[in-house]
C-alpha atoms as a PDB file:
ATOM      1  CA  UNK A   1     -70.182 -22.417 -12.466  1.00  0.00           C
ATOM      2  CA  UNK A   2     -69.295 -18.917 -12.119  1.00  0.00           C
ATOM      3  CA  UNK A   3     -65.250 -18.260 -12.536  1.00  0.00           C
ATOM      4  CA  UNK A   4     -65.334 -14.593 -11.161  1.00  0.00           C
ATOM      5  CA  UNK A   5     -66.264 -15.608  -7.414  1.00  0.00           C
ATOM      6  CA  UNK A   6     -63.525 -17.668  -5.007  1.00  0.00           C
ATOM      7  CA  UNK A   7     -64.207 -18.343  -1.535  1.00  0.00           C
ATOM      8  CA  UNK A   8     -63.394 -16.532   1.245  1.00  0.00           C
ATOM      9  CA  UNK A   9     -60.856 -19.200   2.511  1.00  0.00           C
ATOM     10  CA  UNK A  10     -59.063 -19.480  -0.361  1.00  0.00           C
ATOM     11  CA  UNK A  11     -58.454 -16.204  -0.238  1.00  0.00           C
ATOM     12  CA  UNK A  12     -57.272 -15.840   2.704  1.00  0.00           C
ATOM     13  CA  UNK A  13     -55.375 -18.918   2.027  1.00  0.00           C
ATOM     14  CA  UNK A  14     -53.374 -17.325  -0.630  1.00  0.00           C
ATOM     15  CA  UNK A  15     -53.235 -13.880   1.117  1.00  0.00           C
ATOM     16  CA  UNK A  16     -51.450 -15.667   4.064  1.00  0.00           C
ATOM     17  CA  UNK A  17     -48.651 -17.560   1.647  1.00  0.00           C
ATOM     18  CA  UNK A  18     -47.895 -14.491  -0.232  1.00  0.00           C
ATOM     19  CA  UNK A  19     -47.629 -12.446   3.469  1.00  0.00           C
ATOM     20  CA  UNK A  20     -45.323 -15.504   4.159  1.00  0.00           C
ATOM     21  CA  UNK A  21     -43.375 -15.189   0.807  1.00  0.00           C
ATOM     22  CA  UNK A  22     -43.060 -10.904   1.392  1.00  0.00           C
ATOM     23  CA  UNK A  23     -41.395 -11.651   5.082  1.00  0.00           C
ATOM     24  CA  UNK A  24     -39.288 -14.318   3.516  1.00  0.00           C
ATOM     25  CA  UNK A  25     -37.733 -11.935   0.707  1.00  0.00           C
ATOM     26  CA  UNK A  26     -37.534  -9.071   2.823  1.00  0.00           C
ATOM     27  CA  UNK A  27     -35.072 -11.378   5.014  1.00  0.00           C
ATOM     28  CA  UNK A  28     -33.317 -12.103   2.107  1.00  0.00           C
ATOM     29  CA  UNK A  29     -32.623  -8.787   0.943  1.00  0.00           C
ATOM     30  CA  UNK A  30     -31.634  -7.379   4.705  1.00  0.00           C
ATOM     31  CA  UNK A  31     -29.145 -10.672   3.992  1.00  0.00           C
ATOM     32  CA  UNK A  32     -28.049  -9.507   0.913  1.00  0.00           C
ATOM     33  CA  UNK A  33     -27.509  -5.521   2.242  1.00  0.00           C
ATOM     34  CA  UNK A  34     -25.281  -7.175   5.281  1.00  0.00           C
ATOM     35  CA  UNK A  35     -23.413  -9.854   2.991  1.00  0.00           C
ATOM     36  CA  UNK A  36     -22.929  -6.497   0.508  1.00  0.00           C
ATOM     37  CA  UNK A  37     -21.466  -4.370   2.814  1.00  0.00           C
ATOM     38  CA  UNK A  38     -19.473  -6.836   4.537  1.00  0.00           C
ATOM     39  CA  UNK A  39     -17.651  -7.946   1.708  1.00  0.00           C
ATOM     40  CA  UNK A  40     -16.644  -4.855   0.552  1.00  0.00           C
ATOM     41  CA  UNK A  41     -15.476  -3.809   3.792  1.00  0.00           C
ATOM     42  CA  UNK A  42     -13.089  -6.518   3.761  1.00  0.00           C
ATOM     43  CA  UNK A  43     -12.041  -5.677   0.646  1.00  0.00           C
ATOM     44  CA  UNK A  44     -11.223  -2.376   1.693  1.00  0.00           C
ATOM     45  CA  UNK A  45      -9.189  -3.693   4.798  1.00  0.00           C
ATOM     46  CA  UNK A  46      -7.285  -5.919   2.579  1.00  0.00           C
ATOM     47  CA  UNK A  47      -6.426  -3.198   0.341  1.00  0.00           C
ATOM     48  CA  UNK A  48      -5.248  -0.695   3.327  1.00  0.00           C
ATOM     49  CA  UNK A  49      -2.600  -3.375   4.557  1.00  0.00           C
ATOM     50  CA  UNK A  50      -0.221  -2.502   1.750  1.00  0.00           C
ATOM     51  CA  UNK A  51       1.617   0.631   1.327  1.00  0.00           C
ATOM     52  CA  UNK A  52       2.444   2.527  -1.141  1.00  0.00           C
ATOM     53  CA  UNK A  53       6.101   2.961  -2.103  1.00  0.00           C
ATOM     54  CA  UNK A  54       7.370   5.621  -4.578  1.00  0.00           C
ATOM     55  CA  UNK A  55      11.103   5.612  -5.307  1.00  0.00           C
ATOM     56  CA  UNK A  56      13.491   8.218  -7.316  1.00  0.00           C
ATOM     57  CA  UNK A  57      16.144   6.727  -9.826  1.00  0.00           C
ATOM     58  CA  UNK A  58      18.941   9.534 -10.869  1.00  0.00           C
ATOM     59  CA  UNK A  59      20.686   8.741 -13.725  1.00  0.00           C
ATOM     60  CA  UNK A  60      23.361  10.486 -15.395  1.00  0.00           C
ATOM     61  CA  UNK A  61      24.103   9.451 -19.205  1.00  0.00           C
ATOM     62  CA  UNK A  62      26.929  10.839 -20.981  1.00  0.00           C
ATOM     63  CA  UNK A  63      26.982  10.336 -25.466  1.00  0.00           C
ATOM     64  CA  UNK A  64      28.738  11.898 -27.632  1.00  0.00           C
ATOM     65  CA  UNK A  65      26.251  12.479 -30.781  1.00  0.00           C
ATOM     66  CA  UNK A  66      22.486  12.133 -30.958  1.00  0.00           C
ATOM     67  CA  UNK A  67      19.496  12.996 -28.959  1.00  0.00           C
ATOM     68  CA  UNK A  68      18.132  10.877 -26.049  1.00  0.00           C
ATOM     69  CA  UNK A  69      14.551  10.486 -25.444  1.00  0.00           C
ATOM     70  CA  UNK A  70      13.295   9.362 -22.047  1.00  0.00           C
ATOM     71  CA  UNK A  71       9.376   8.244 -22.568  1.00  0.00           C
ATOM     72  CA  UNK A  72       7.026   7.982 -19.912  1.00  0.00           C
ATOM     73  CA  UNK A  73       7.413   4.103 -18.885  1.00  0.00           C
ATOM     74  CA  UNK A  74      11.605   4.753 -18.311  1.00  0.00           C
ATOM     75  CA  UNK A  75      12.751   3.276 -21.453  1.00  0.00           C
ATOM     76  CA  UNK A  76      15.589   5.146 -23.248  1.00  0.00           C
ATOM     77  CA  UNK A  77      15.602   5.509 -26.843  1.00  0.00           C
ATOM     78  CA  UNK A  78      18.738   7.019 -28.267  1.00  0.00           C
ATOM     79  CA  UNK A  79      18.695   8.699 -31.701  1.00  0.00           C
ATOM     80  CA  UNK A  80      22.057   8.627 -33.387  1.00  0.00           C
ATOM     81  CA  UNK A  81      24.944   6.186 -33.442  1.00  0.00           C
ATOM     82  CA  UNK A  82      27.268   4.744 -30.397  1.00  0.00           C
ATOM     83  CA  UNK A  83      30.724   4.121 -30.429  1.00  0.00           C
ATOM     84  CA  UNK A  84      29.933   0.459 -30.223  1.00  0.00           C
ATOM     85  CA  UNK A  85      27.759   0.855 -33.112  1.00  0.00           C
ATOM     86  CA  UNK A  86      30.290   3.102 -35.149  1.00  0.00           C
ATOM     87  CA  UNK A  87      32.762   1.117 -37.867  1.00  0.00           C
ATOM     88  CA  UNK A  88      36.027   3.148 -36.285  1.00  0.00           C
END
């Protein structure tokens, strides 16, 4: 038997699954593209429902010795001693 001839129906056979199989992923990935760009714009909806808030804090601070250092996340370092630290 020779292996490098096939019918003409089973070719056509096969021809019409894989046409069958192309239309079936090309549904799939319109699916995908919709599902995609639905979900992020939902995300961005639930993002734009909160506001953002920026608030001031003054603060005076009076010591008698030492240098204070304010770093960037607010916390206050003071260099030198306190009177609550000092042995008078």
């Amino acid at each position: 038997m020779d292996n490098d001839k096939i019918s003409f129906a089973v070719f056509e056979g096969a021809c019409a699954r894989l046409e069958r199989t192309i239309k079936r992923l090309w549904v799939l990935a319109i699916v995908l593209m919709v599902l995609f760009v639905g979900t992020n714009a939902l995300w961005i909806l639930y993002e734009m429902q909160f506001e953002d808030v920026t608030t001031t804090v003054q603060q005076e601070a009076d010591w008698d010795k030492g240098d204070v250092i304010i770093n960037g996340t607010g916390g206050i370092k003071i260099d030198g001693e306190s009177k609550a630290d000092s042995n008078d």
